[in-house]
Protein backbone atom coordinates (compact mmCIF):
# COMPACT_ATOMS: atom_id res chain seq x y z
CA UNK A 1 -137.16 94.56 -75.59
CA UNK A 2 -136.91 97.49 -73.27
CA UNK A 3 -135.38 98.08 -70.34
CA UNK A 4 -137.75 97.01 -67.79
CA UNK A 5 -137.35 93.28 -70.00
CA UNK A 6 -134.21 92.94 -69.60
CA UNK A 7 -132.45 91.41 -66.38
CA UNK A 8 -133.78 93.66 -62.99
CA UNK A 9 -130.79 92.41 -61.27
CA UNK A 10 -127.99 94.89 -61.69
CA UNK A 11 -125.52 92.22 -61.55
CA UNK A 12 -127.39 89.97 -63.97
CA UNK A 13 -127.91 92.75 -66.35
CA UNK A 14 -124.27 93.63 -66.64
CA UNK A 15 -123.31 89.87 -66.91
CA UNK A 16 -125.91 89.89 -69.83
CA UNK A 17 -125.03 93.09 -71.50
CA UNK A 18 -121.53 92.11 -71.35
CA UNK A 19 -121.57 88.67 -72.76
CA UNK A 20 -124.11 89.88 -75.55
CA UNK A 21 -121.37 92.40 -76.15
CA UNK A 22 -118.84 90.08 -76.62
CA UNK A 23 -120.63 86.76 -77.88
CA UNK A 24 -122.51 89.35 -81.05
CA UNK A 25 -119.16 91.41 -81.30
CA UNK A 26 -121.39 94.18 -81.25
CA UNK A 27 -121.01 97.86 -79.69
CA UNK A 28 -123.13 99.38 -76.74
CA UNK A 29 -124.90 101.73 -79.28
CA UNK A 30 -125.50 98.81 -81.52
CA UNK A 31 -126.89 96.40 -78.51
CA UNK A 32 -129.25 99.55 -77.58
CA UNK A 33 -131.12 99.75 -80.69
CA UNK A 34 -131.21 95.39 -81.30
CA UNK A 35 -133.10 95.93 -77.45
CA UNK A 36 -134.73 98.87 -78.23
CA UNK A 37 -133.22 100.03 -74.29
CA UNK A 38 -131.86 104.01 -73.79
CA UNK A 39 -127.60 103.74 -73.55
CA UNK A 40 -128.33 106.44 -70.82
CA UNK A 41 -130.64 103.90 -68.68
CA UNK A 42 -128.31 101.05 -69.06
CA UNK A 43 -124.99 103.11 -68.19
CA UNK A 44 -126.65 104.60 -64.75
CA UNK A 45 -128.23 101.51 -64.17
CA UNK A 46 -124.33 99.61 -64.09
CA UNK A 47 -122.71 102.85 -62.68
CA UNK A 48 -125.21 102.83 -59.74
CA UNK A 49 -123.12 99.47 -58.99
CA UNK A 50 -119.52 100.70 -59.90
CA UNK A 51 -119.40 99.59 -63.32
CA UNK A 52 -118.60 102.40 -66.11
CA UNK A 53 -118.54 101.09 -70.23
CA UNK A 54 -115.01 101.08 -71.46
CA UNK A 55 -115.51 101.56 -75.40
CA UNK A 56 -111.89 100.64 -76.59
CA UNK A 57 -112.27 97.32 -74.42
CA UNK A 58 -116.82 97.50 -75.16
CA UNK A 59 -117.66 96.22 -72.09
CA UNK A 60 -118.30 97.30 -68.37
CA UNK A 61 -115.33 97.38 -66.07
């Protein structure tokens, strides 16, 4: 699933990346490669709406 399958809504995209995080207690990197998505796409994608990954907490804050 790349990028461009994912949710086009920012805000739907970080509510998805978030609770995948969470729900698959699974890290960023690790979400990446299951979705076959760049880290770098996904992080400017959130940041573009204020939201920056917090590793120690692994989710977007």
């Amino acid at each position: 699933m790349a990028l461009e399958n994912l949710p086009k809504d920012a805000l739907m995209l970080l509510s998805f990346v978030n609770t995948r995080l969470r729900d698959d207690e699974i890290l960023l990197d690790s979400f990446c490669s299951q979705f076959n998505v760049s880290k770098e796409e996904i992080v400017k994608k959130l940041d573009n709406i204020g939201y920056t990954y917090n590793a120690e907490l692994n989710k977007f804050i």
